[in-house]
Protein backbone atom coordinates (compact mmCIF):
# COMPACT_ATOMS: atom_id res chain seq x y z
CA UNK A 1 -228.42 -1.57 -25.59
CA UNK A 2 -232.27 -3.23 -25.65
CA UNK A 3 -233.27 -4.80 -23.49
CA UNK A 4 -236.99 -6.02 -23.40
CA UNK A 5 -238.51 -5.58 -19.25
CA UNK A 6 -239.67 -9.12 -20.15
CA UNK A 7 -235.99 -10.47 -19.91
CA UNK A 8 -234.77 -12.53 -16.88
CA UNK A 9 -231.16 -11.79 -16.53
CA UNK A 10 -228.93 -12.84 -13.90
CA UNK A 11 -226.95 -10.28 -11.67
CA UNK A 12 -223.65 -11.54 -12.76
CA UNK A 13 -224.37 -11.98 -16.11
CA UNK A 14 -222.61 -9.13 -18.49
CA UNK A 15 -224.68 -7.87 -21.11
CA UNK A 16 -222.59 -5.41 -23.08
CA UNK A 17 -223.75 -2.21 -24.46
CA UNK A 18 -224.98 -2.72 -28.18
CA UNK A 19 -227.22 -6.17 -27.17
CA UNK A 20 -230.71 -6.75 -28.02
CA UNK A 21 -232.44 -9.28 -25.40
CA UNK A 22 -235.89 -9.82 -26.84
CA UNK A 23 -238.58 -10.47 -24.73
CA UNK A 24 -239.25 -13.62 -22.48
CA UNK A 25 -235.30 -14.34 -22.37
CA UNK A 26 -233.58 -15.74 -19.88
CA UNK A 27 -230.09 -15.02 -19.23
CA UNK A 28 -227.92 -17.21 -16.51
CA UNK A 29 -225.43 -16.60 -14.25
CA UNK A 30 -221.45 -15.80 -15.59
CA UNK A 31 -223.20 -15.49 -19.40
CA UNK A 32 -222.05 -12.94 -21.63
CA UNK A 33 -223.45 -11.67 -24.48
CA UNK A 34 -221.55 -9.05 -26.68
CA UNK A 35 -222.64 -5.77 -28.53
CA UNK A 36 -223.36 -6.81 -31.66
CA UNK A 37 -225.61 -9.89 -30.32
CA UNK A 38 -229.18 -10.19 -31.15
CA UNK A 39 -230.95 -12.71 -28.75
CA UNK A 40 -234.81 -13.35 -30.22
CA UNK A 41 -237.93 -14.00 -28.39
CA UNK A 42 -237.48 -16.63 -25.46
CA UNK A 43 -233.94 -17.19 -25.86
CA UNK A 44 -232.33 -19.15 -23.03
CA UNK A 45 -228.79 -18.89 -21.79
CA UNK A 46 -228.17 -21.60 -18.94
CA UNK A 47 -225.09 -20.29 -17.43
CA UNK A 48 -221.52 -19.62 -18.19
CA UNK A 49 -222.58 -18.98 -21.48
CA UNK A 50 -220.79 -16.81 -24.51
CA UNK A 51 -222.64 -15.21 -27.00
CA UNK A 52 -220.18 -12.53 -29.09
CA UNK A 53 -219.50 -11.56 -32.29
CA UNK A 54 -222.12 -10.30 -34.91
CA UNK A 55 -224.47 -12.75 -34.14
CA UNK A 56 -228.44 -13.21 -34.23
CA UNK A 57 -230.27 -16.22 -32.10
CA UNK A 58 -233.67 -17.21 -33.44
CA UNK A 59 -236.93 -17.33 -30.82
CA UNK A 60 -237.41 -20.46 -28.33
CA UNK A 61 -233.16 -21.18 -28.42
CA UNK A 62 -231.90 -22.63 -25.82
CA UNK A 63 -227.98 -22.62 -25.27
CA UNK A 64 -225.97 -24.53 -22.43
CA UNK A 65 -223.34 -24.20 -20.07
CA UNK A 66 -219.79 -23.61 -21.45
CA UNK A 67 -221.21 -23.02 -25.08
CA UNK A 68 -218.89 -20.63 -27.45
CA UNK A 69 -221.62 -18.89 -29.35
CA UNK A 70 -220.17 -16.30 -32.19
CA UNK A 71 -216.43 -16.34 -31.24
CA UNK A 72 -213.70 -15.67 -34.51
CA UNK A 73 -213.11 -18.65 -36.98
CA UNK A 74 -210.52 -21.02 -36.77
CA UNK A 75 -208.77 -19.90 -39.98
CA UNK A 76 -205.23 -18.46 -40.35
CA UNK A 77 -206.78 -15.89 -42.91
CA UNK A 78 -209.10 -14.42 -41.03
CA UNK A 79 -208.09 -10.84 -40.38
CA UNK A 80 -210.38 -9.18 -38.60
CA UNK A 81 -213.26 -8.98 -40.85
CA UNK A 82 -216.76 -8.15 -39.66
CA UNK A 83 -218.98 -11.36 -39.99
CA UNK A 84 -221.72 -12.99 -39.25
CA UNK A 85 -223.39 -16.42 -37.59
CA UNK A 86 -227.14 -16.59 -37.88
CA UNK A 87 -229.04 -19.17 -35.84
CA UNK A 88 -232.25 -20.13 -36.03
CA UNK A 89 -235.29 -20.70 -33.92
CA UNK A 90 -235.96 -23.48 -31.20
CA UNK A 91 -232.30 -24.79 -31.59
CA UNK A 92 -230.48 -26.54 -28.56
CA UNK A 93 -226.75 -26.13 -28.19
CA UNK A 94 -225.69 -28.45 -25.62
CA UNK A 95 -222.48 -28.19 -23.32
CA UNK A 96 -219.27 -26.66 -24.67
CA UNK A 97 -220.81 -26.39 -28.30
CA UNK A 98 -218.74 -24.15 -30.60
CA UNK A 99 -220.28 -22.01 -33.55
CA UNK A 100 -217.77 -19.32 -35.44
CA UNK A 101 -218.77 -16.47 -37.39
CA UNK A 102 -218.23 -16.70 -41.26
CA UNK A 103 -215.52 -15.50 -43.01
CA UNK A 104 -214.89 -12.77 -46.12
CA UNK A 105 -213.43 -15.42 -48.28
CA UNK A 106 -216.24 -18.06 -47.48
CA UNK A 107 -218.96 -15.52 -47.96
CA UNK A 108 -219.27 -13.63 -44.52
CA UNK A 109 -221.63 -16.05 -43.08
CA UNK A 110 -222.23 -19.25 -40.72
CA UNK A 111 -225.94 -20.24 -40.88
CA UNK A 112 -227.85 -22.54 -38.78
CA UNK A 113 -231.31 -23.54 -39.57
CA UNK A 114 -234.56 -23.94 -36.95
CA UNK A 115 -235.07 -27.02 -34.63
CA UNK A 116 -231.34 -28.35 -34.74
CA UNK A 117 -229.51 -30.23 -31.91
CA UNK A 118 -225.95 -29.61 -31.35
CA UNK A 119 -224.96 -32.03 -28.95
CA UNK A 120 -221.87 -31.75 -26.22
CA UNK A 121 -219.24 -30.61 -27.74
CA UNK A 122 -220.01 -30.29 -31.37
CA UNK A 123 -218.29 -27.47 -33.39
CA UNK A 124 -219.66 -25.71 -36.76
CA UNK A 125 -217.38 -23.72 -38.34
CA UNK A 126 -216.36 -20.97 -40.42
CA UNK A 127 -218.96 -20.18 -43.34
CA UNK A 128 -221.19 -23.51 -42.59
CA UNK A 129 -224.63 -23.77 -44.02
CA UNK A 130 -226.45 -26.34 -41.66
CA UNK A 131 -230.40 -26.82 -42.50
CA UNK A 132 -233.07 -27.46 -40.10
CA UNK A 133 -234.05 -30.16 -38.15
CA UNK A 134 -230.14 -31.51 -38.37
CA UNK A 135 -229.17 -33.54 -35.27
CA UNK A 136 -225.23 -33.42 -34.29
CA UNK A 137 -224.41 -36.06 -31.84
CA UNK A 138 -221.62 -35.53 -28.96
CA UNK A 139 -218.24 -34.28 -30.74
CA UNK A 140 -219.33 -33.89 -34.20
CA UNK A 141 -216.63 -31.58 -36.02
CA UNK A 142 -218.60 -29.98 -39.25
CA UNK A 143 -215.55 -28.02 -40.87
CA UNK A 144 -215.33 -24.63 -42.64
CA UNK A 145 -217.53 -24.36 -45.35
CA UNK A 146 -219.82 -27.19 -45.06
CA UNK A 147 -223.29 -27.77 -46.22
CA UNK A 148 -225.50 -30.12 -44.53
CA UNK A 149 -229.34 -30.04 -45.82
CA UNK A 150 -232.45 -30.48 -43.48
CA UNK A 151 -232.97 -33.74 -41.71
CA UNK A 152 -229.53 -34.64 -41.39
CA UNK A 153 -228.25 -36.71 -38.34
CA UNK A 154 -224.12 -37.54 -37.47
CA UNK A 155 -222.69 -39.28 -35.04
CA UNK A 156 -220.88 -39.10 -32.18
CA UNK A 157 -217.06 -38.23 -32.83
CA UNK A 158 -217.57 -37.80 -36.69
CA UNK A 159 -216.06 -34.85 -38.82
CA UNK A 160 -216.97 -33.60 -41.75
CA UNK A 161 -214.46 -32.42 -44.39
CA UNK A 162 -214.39 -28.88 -45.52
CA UNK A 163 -216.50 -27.52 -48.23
CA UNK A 164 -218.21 -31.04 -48.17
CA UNK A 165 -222.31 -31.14 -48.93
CA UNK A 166 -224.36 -33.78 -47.16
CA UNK A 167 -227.56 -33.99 -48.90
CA UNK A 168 -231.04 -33.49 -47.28
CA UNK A 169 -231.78 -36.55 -45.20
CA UNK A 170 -228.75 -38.64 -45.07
CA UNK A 171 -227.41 -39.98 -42.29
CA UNK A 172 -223.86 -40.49 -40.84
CA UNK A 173 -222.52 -43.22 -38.48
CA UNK A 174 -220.28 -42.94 -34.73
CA UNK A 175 -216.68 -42.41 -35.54
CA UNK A 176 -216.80 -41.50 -39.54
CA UNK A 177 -214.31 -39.15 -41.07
CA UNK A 178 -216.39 -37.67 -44.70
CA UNK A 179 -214.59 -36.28 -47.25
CA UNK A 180 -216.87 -36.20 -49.94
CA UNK A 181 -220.15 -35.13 -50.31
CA UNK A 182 -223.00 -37.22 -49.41
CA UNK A 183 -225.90 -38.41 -51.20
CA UNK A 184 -229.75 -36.94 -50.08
CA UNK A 185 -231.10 -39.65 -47.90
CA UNK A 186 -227.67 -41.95 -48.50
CA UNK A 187 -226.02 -43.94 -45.13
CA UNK A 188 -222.80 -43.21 -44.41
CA UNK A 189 -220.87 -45.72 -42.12
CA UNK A 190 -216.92 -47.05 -41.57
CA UNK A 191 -213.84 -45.30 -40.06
CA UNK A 192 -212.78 -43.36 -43.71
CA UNK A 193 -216.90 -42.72 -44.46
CA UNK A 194 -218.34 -45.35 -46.77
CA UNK A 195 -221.87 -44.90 -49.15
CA UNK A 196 -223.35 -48.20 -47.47
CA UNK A 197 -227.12 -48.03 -48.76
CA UNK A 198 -229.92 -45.98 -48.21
CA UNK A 199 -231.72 -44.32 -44.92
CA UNK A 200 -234.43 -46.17 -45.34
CA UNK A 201 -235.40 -45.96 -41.13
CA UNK A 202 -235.46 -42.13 -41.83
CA UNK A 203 -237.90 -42.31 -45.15
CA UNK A 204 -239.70 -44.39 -44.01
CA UNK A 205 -239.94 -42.06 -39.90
CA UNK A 206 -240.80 -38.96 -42.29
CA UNK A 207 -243.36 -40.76 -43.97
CA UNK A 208 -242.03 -40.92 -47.57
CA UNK A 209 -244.41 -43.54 -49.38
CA UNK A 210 -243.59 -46.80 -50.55
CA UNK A 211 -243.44 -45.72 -54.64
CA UNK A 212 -240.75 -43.45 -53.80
CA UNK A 213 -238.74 -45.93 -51.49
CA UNK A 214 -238.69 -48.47 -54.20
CA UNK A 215 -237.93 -45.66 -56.86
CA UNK A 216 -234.71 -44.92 -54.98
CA UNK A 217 -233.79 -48.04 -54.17
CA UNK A 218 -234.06 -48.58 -57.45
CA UNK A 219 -231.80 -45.77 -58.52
CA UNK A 220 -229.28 -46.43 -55.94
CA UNK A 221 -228.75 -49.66 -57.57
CA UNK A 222 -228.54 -47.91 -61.26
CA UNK A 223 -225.73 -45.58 -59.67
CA UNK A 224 -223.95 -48.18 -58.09
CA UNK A 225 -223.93 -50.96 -61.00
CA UNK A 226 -224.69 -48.97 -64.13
CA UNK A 227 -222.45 -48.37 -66.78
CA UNK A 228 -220.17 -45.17 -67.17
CA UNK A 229 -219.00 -42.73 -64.80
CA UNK A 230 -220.93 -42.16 -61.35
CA UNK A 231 -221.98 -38.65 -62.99
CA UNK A 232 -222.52 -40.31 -65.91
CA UNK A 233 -225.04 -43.12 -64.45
CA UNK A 234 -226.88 -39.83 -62.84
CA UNK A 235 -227.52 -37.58 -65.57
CA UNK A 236 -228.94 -40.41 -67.06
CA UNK A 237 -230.77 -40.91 -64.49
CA UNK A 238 -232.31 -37.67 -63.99
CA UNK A 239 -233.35 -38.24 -67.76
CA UNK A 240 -235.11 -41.36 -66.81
CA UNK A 241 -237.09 -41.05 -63.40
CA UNK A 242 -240.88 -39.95 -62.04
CA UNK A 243 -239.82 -39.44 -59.09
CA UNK A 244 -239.18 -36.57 -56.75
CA UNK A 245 -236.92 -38.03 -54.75
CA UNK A 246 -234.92 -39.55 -57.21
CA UNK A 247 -234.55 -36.43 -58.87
CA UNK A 248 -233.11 -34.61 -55.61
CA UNK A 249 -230.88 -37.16 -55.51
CA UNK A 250 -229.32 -36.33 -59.46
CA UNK A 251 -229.69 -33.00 -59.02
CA UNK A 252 -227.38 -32.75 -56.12
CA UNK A 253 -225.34 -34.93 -57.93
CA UNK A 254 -225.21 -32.82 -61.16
CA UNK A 255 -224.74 -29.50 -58.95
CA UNK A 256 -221.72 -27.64 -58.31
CA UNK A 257 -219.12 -29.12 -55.77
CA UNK A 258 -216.01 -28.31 -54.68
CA UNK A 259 -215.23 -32.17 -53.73
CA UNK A 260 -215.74 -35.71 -55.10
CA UNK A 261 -219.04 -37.64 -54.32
CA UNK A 262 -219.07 -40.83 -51.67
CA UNK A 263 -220.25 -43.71 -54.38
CA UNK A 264 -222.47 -46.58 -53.90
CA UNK A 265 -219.86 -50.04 -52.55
C-alpha cells in the first residue's frame, strides 16, 4: 500500500493493501478502494464509493456517491481474467455510475478519456473506448465494446449497441436506442436512432469555420442523395473533397466496423 501524507481519507473508508492514493486525494466516508487501484493526483471519492478491480483514475477525478468504479463485466464469458479500466483525468462520475473492467476477448481493456461527464446512472461497459470531453446524460447505457470519439454528447435514457462507433463530435438525442455506428459530427434522434442531419450547434460551439460547415453540409447531402451504395457515395467522396472534416467523415466510413452505418433519411 501507498499512500501519499497528502491524502484526506475518511476513518471508515477501507483502503485495501496494494492501493496507491496519490497526493491531494480525498477519500469519503464508507468508500472503498481495492488493491490493485491506482487513484492519481487530486482524486476525489464523495462517499460510499467503490473503486476495485485493476483500475487507474487520472488526476483532478472526481467520483460520486454510490458509483461502481472497476467491478467485473457483465459478460457470461468472462472467467476470471485479469483486466483493466483506465480513466482519465478531470472526469466526473456522477451518482450510481457503473464502469467494468475489459475483457480477454475484447482486448483486456475499458478506456475512458480526460474531461468526460458520466451522469447519474450511466454505465460503460466491458472493453469500451470512450474519448475525451464525451458528455453521458442520466441513464446512458454504452454497451460492451463501444467506441465513442471525443466531443460526443447522449442523452438521457439512450443505449448504445455493442461494438457500435460513434464518430468524433456527433451527437445523440433523449430516449434513442443506436445500433449502428454513427457518423463524426452526424445527429442522431427517434426511438430506433435515426441519421437526422448534421450537429451543426456543436461545429459551430467548437468553432469550426464556415468553409468547412458548408463543405459537410455539402457532403452530407452527396451521401444521402448520391448514386450507389452509402460506401460507395463515400469513397467517392473521399476522392473528391478539400476538406478536413469531410475527410474524417469518409474515413470513418471506409474504416473497419463490426456493424452497419446509420444513413442520411
Amino acid at each position: 500500500m501507498s499512500i501519499d501524507p497528502g491524502a484526506q481519507i475518511h476513518p471508515t473508508a477501507v483502503i485495501e493493501a496494494g492501493a496507491v492514493i496519490g497526493p491531494g486525494c480525498v477519500i469519503g466516508p464508507f468508500s472503498l478502494v481495492g488493491p490493485e487501484v491506482v487513484l492519481g493526483e487530486g482524486v476525489v471519492l464523495k462517499s460510499h464509493v467503490v473503486v476495485t478491480g485493476w483500475t487507474e483514475i487520472g488526476p483532478g477525478t472526481e467520483i460520486w456517491p454510490f458509483a461502481v468504479v472497476g467491478e467485473v463485466p457483465q459478460d457470461l464469458k468472462f472467467k476470471g481474467e485479469r483486466t483493466r479500466l483506465v480513466v482519465g483525468a478531470r472526469c466526473r462520475i456522477r451518482e450510481g455510475a457503473t464502469l467494468n473492467t475489459g475483457t480477454e476477448g475484447g482486448g483486456g481493456i475499458t478506456r475512458v478519456g480526460d474531461d468526460c461527464l458520466l451522469m447519474t446512472g450511466s454505465h460503460v461497459g466491458h472493453d469500451a473506448t470512450v474519448g475525451n470531453r464525451v458528455i453521458l446524460a442520466n441513464q446512458v447505457a454504452v454497451a460492451g465494446h463501444c467506441w465513442l470519439g471525443d466531443d460526443v454528447i447522449i442523452g438521457g435514457l439512450s443505449g448504445i449497441h455493442q461494438w457500435v462507433r460513434v464518430g468524433r463530435g456527433a451527437i445523440i438525442g433523449a430516449v434513442t436506442m443506436v445500433t449502428n455506428d454513427v457518423i463524426p459530427f452526424g445527429l442522431v434522434q427517434a426511438p430506433r436512432g435515426e441519421l437526422d442531419g448534421l450537429n451543426l450547434v456543436g461545429l459551430k460551439r467548437r468553432g469550426v469555420n464556415r468553409a468547412e460547415i458548408t463543405a459537410l453540409r455539402a457532403a452530407y447531402q452527396m451521401l444521402a442523395q448520391g448514386e450507389g451504395a452509402f460506401v460507395d457515395r463515400a469513397r467517392r467522396l473521399a476522392d473528391e473533397t478539400e476538406s478536413a472534416h469531410v475527410r474524417e467523415v469518409t474515413d470513418f466510413i471506409l474504416g473497419a466496423t463490426d456493424r452497419s452505418f446509420l444513413t442520411p433519411r
